[in-house]
PDB file of N, CA and C in Angstrom:
ATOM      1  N   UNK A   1      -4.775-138.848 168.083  1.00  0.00           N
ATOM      2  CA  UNK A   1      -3.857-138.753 169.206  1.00  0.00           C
ATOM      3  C   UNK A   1      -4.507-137.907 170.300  1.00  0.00           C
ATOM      4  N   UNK A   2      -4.094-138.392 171.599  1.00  0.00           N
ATOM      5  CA  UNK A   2      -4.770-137.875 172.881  1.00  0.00           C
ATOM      6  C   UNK A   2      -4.028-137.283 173.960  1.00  0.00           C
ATOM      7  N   UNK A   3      -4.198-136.418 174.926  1.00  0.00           N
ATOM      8  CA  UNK A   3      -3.561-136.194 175.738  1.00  0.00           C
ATOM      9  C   UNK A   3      -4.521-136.417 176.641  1.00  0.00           C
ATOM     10  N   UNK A   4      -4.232-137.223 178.318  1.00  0.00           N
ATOM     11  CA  UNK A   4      -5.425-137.512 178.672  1.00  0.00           C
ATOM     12  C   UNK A   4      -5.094-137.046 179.898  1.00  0.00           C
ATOM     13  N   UNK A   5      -5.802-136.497 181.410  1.00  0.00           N
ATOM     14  CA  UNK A   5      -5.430-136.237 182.571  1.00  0.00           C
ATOM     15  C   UNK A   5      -6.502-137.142 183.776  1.00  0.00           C
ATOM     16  N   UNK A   6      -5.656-137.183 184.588  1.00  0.00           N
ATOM     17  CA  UNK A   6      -6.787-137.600 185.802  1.00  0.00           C
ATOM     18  C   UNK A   6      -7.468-136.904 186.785  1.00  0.00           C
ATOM     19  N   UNK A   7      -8.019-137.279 187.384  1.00  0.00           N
ATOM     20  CA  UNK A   7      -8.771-136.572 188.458  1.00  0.00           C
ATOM     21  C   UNK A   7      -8.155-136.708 189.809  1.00  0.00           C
ATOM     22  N   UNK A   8      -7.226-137.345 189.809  1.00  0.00           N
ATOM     23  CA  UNK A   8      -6.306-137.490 191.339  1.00  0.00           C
ATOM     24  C   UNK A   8      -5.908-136.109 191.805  1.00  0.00           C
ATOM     25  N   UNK A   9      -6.375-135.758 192.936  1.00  0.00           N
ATOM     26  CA  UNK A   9      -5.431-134.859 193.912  1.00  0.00           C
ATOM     27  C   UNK A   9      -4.897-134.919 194.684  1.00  0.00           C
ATOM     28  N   UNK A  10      -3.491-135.885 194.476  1.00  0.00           N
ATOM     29  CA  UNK A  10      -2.356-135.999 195.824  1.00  0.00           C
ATOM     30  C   UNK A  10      -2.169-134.630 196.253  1.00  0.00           C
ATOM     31  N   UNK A  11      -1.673-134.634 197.133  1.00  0.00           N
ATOM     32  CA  UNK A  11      -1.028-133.325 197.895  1.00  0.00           C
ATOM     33  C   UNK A  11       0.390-133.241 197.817  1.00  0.00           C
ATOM     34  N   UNK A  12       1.303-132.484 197.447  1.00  0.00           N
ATOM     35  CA  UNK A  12       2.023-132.454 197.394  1.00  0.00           C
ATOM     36  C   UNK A  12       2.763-131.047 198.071  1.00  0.00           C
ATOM     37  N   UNK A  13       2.946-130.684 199.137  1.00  0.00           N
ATOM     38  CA  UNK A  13       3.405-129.838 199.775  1.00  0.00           C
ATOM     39  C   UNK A  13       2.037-129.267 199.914  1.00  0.00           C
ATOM     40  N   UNK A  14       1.820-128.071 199.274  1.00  0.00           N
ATOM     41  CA  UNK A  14       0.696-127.275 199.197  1.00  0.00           C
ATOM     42  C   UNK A  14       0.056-127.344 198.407  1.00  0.00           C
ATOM     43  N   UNK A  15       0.256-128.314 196.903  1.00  0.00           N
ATOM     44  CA  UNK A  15      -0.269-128.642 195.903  1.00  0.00           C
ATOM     45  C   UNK A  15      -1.016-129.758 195.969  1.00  0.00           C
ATOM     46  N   UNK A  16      -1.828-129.932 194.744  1.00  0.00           N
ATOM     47  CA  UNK A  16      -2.942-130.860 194.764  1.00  0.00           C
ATOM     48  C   UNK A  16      -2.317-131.525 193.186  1.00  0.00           C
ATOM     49  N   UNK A  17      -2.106-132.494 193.168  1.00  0.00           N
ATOM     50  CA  UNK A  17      -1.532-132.934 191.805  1.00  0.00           C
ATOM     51  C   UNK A  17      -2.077-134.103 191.126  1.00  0.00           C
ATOM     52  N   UNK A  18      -2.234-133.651 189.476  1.00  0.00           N
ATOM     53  CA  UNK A  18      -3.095-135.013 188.892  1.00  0.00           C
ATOM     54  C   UNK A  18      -1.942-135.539 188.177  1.00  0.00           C
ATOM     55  N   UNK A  19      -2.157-136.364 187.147  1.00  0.00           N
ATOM     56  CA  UNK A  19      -1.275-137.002 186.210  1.00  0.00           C
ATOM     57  C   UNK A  19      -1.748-136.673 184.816  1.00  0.00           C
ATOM     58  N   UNK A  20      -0.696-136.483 183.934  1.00  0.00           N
ATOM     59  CA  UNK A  20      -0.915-136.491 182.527  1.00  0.00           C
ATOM     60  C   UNK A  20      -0.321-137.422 181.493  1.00  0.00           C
ATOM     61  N   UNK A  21      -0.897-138.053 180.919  1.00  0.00           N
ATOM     62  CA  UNK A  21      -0.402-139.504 179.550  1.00  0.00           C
ATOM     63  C   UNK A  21      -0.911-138.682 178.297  1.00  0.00           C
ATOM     64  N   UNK A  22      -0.508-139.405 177.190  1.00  0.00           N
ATOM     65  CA  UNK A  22      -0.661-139.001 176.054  1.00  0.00           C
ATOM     66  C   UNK A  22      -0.513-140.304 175.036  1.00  0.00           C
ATOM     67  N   UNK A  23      -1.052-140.775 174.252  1.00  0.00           N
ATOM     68  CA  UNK A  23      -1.067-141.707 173.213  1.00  0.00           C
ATOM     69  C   UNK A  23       0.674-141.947 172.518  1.00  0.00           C
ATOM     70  N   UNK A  24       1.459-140.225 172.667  1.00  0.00           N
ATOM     71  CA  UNK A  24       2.544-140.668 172.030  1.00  0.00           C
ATOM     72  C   UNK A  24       3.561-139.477 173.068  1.00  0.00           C
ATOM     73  N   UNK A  25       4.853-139.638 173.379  1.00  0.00           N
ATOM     74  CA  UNK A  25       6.016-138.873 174.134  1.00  0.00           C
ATOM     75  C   UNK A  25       5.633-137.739 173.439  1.00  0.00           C
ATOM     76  N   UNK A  26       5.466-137.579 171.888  1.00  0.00           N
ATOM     77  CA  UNK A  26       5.539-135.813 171.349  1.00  0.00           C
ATOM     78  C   UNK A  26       4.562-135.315 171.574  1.00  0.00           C
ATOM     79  N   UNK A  27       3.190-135.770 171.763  1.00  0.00           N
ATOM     80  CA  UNK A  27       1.862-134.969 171.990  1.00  0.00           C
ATOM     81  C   UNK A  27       1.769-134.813 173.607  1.00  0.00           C
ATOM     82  N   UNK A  28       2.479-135.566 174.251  1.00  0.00           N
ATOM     83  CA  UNK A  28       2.628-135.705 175.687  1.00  0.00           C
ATOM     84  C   UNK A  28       3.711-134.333 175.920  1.00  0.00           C
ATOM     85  N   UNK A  29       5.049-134.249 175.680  1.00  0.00           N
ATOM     86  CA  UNK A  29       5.779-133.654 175.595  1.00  0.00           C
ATOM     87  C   UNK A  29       5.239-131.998 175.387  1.00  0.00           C
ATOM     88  N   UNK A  30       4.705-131.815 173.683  1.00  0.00           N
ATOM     89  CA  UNK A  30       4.056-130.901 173.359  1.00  0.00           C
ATOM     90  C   UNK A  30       2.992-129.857 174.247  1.00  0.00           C
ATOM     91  N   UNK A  31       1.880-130.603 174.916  1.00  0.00           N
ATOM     92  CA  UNK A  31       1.473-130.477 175.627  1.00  0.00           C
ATOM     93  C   UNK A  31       1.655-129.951 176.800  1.00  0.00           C
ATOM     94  N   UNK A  32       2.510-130.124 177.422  1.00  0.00           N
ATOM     95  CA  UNK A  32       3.231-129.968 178.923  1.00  0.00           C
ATOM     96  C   UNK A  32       4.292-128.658 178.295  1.00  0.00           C
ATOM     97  N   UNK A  33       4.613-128.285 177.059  1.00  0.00           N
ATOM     98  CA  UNK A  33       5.252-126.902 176.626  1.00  0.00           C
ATOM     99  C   UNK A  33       3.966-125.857 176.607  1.00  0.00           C
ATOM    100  N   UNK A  34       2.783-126.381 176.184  1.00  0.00           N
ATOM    101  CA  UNK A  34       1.749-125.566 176.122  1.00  0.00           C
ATOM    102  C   UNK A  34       1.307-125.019 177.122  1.00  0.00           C
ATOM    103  N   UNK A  35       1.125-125.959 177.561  1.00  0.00           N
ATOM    104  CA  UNK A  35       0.540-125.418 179.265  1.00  0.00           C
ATOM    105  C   UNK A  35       1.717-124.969 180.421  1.00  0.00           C
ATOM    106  N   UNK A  36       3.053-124.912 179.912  1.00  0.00           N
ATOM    107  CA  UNK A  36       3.664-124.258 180.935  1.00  0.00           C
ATOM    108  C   UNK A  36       4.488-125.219 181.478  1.00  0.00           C
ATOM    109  N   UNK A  37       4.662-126.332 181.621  1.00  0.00           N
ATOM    110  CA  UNK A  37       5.010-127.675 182.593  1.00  0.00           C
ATOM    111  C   UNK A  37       6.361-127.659 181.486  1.00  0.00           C
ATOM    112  N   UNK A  38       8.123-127.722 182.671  1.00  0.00           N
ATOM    113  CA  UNK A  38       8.714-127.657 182.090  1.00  0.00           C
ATOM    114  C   UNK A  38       9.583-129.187 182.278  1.00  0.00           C
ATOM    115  N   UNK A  39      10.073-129.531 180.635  1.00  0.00           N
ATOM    116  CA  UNK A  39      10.673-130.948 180.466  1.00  0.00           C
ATOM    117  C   UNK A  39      11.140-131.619 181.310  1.00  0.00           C
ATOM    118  N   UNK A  40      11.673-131.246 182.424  1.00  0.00           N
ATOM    119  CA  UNK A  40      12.532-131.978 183.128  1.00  0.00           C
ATOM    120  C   UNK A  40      11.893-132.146 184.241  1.00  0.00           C
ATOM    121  N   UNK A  41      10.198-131.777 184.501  1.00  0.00           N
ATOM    122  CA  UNK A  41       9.271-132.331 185.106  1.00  0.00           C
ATOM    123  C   UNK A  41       8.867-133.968 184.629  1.00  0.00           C
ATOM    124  N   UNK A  42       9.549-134.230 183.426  1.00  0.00           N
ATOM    125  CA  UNK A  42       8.794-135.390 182.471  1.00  0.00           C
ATOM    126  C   UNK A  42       9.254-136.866 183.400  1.00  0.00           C
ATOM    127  N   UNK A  43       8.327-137.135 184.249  1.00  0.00           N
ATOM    128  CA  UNK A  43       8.965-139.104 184.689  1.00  0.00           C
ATOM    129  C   UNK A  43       8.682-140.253 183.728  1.00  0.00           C
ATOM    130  N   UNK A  44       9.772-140.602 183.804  1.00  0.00           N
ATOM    131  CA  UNK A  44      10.115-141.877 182.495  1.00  0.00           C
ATOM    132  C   UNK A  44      10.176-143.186 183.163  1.00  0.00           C
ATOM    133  N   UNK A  45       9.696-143.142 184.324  1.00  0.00           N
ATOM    134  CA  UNK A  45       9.361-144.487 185.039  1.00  0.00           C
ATOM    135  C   UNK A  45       8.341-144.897 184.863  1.00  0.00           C
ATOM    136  N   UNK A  46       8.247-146.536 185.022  1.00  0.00           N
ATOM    137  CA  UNK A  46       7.146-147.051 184.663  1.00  0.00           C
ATOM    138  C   UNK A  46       6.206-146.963 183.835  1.00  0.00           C
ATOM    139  N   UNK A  47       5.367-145.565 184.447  1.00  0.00           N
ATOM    140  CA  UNK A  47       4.528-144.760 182.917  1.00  0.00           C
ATOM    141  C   UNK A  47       4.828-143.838 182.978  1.00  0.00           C
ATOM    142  N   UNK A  48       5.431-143.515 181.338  1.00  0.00           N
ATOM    143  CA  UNK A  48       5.384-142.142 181.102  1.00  0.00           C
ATOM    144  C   UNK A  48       4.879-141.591 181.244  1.00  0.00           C
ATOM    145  N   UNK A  49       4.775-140.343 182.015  1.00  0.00           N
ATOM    146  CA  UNK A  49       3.951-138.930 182.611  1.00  0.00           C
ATOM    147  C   UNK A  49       4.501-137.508 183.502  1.00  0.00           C
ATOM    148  N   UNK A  50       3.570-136.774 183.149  1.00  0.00           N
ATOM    149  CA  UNK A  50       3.511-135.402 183.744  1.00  0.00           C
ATOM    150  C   UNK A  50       2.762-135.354 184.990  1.00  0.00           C
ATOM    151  N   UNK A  51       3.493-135.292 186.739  1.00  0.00           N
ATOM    152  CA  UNK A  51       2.181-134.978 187.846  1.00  0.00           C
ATOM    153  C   UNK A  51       2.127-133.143 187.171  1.00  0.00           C
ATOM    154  N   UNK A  52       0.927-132.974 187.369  1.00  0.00           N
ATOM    155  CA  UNK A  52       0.782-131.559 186.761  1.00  0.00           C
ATOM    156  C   UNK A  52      -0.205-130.930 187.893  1.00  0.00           C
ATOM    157  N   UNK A  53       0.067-129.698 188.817  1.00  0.00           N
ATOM    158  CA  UNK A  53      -1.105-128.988 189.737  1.00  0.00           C
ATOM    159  C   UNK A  53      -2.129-128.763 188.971  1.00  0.00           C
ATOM    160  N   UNK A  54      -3.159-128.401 189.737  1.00  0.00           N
ATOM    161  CA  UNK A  54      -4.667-128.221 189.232  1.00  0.00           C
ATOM    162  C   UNK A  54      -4.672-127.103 188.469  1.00  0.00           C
ATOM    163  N   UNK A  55      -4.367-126.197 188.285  1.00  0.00           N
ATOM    164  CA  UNK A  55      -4.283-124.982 187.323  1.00  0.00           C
ATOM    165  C   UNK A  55      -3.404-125.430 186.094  1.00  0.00           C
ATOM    166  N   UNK A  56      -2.180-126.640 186.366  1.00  0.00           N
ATOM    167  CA  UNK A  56      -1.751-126.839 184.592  1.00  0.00           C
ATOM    168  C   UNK A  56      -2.599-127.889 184.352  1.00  0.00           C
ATOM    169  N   UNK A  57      -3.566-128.737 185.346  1.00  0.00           N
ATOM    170  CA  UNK A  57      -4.427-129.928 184.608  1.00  0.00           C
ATOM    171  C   UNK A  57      -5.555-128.977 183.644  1.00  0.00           C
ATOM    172  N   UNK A  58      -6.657-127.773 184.669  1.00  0.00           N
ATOM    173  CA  UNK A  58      -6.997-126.883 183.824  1.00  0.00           C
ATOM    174  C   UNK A  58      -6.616-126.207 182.517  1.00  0.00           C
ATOM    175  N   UNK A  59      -5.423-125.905 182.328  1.00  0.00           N
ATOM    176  CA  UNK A  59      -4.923-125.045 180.875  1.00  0.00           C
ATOM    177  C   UNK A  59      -4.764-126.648 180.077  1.00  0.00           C
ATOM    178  N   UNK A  60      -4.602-127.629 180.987  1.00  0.00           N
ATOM    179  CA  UNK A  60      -4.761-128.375 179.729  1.00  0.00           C
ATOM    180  C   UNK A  60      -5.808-129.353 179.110  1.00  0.00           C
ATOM    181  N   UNK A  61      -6.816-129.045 179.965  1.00  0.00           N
ATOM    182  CA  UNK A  61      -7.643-129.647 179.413  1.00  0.00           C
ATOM    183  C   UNK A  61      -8.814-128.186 178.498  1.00  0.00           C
ATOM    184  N   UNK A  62      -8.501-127.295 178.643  1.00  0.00           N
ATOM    185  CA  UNK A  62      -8.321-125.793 177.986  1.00  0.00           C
ATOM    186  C   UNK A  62      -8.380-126.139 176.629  1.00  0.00           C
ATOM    187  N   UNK A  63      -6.708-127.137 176.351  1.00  0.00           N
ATOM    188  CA  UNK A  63      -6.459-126.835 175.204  1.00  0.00           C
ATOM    189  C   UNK A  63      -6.876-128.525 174.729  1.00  0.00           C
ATOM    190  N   UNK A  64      -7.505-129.089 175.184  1.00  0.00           N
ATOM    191  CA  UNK A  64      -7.926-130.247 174.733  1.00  0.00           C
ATOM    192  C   UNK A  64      -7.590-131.984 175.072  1.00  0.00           C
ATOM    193  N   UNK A  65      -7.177-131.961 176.384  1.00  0.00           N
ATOM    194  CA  UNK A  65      -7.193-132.703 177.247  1.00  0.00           C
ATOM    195  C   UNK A  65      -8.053-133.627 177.529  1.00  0.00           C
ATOM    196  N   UNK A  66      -8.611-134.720 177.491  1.00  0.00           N
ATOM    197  CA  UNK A  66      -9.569-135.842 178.012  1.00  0.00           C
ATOM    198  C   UNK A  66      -9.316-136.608 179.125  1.00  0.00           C
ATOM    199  N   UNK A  67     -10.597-135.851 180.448  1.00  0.00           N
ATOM    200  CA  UNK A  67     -10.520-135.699 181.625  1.00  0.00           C
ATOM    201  C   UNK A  67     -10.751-137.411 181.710  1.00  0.00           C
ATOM    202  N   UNK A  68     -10.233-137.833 182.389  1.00  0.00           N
ATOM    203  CA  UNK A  68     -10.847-138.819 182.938  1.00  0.00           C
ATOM    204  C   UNK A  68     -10.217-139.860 184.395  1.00  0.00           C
ATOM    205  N   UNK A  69     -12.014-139.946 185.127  1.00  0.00           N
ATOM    206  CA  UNK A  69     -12.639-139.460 186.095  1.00  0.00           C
ATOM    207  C   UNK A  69     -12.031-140.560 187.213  1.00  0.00           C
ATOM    208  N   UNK A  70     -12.029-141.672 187.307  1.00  0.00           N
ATOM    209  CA  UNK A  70     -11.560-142.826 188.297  1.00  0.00           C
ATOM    210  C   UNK A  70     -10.173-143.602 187.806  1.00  0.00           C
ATOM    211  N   UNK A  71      -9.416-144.017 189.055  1.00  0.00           N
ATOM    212  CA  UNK A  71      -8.712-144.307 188.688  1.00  0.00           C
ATOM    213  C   UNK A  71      -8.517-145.901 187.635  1.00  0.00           C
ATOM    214  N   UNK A  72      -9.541-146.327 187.922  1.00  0.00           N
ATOM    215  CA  UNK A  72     -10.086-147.710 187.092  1.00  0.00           C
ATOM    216  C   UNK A  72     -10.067-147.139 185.704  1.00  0.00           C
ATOM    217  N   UNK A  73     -10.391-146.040 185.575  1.00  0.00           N
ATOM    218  CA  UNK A  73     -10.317-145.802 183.789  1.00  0.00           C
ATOM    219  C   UNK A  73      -8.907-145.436 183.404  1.00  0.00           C
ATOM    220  N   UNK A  74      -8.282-144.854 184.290  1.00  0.00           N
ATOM    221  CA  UNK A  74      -7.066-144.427 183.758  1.00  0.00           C
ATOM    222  C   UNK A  74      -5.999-145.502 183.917  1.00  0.00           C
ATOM    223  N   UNK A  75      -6.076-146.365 184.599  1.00  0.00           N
ATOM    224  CA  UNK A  75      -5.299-147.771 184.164  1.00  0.00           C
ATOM    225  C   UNK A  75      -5.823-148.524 182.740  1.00  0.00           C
ATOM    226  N   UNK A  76      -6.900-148.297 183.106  1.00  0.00           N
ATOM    227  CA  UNK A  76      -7.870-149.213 181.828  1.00  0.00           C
ATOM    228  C   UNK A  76      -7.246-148.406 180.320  1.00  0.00           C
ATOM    229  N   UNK A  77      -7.280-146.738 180.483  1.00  0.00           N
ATOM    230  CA  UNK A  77      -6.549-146.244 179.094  1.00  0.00           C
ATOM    231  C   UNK A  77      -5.007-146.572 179.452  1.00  0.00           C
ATOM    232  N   UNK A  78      -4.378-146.654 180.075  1.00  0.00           N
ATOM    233  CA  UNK A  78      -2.641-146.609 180.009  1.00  0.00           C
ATOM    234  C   UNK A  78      -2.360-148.272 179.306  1.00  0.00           C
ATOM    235  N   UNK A  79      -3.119-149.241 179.748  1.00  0.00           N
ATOM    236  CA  UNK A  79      -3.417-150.523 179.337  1.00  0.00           C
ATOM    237  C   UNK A  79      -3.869-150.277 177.770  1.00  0.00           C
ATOM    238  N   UNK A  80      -4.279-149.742 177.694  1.00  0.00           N
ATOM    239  CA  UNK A  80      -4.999-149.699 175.757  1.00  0.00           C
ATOM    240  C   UNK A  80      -3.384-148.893 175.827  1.00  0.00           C
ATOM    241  N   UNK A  81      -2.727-147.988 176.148  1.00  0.00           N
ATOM    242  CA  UNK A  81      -1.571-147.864 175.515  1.00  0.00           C
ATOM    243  C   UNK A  81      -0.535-148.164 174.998  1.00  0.00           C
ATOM    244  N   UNK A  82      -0.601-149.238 175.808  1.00  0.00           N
ATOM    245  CA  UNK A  82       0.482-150.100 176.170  1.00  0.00           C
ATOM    246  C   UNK A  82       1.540-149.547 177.321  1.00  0.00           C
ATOM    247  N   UNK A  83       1.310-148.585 178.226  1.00  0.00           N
ATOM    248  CA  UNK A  83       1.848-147.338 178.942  1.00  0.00           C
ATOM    249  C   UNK A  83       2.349-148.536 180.252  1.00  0.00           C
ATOM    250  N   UNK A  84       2.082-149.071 180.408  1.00  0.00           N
ATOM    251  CA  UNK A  84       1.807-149.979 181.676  1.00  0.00           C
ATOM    252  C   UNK A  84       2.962-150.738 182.020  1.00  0.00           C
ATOM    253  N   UNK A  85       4.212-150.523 182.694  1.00  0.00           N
ATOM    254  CA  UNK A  85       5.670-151.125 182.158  1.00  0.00           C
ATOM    255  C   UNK A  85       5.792-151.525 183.880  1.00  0.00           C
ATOM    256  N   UNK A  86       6.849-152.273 183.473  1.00  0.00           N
ATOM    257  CA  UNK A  86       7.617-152.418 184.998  1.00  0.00           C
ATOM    258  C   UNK A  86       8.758-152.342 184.808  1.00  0.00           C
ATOM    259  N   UNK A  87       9.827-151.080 185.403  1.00  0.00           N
ATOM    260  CA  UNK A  87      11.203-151.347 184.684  1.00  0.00           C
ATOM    261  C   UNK A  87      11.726-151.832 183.353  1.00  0.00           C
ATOM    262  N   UNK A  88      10.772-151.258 182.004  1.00  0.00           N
ATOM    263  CA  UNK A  88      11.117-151.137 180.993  1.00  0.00           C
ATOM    264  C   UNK A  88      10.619-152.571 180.229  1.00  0.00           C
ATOM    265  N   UNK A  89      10.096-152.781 181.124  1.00  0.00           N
ATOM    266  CA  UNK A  89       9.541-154.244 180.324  1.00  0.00           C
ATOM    267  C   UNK A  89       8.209-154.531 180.339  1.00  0.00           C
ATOM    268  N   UNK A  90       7.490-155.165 179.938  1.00  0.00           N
ATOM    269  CA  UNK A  90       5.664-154.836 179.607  1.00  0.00           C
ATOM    270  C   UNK A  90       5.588-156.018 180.643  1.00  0.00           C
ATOM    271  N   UNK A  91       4.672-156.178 181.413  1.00  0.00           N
ATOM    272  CA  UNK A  91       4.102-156.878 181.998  1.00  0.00           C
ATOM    273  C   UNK A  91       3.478-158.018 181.425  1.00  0.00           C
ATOM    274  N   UNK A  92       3.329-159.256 182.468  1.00  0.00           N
ATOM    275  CA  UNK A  92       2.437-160.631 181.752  1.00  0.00           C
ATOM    276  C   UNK A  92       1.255-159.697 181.377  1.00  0.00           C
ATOM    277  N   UNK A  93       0.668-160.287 180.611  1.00  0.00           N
ATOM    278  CA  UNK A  93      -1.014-160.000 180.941  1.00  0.00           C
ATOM    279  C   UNK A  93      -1.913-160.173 181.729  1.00  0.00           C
ATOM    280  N   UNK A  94      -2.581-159.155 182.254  1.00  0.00           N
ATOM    281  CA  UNK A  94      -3.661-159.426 183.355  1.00  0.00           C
ATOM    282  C   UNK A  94      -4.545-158.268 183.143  1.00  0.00           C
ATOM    283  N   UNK A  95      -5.477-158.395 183.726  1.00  0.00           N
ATOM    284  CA  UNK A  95      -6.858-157.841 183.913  1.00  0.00           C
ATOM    285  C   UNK A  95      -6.370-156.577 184.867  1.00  0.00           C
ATOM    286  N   UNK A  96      -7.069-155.633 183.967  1.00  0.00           N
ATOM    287  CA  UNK A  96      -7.197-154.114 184.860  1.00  0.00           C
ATOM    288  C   UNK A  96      -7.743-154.240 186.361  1.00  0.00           C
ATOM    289  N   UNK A  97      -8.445-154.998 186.929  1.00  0.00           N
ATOM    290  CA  UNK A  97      -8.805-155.687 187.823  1.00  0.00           C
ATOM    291  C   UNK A  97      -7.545-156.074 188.577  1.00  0.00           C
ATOM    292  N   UNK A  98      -7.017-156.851 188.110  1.00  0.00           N
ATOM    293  CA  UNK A  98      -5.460-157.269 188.725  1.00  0.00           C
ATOM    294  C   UNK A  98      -4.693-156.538 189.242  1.00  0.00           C
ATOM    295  N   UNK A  99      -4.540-155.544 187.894  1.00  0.00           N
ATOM    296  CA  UNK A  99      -3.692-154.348 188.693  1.00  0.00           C
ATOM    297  C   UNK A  99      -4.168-153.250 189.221  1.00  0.00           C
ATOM    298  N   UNK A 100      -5.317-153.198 189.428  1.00  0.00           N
ATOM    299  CA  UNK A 100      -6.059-152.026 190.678  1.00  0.00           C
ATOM    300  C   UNK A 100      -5.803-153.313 191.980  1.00  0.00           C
ATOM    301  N   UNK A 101      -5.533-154.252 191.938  1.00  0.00           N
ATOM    302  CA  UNK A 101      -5.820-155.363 193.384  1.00  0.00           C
ATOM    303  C   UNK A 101      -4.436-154.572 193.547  1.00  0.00           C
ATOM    304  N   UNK A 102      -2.975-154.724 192.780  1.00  0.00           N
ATOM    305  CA  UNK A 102      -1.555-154.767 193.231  1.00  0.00           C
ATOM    306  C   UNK A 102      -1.165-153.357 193.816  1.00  0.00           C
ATOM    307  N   UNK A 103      -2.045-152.184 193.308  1.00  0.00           N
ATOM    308  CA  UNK A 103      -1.419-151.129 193.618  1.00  0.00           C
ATOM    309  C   UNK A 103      -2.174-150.198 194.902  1.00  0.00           C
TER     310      UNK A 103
END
């Protein structure tokens, strides 16, 4: 089991914010208690995830986090998750390709 983060830095007011996934809600969940990030930060849209600032992406990749670097990979892992939803329902199948064209 994995907890994985990205390298995105939206801005968000004064913040710089990445994203965090996890293989399962409890190691995802778990995680985001470790590093400080509190539950009701948790979005349950589309893909499950944590936006987390650059100092909780740091503590968590601290505690064992797998950085990874473009956004082509981090669709490519949410896709091996099966993380990849549209309003609660899994998508046709298509090529990671496809959905870097849609978004």
């Amino acid at each position: 089991m994995t907890v994985y983060v990205d390298s995105e830095k939206a801005v968000y007011y004064n913040m710089r914010m990445s994203h965090m996934i996890a293989d399962t809600p409890e190691e995802l969940h778990a995680m985001a208690e470790t590093i400080g990030v509190k539950r009701k930060w948790f979005q349950d849209h589309r893909v499950p995830h944590y936006d987390i600032c650059q100092n909780k992406r740091v503590k968590a990749i601290a505690n064992g986090a797998v950085v990874i670097a473009t956004r082509k990979e981090f669709i490519t892992q949410m896709f091996k998750m099966g993380l990849v939803v549209l309003d609660g329902v899994l998508p046709e199948p298509i090529t990671v390709e496809e959905e870097l064209d849609r978004r």
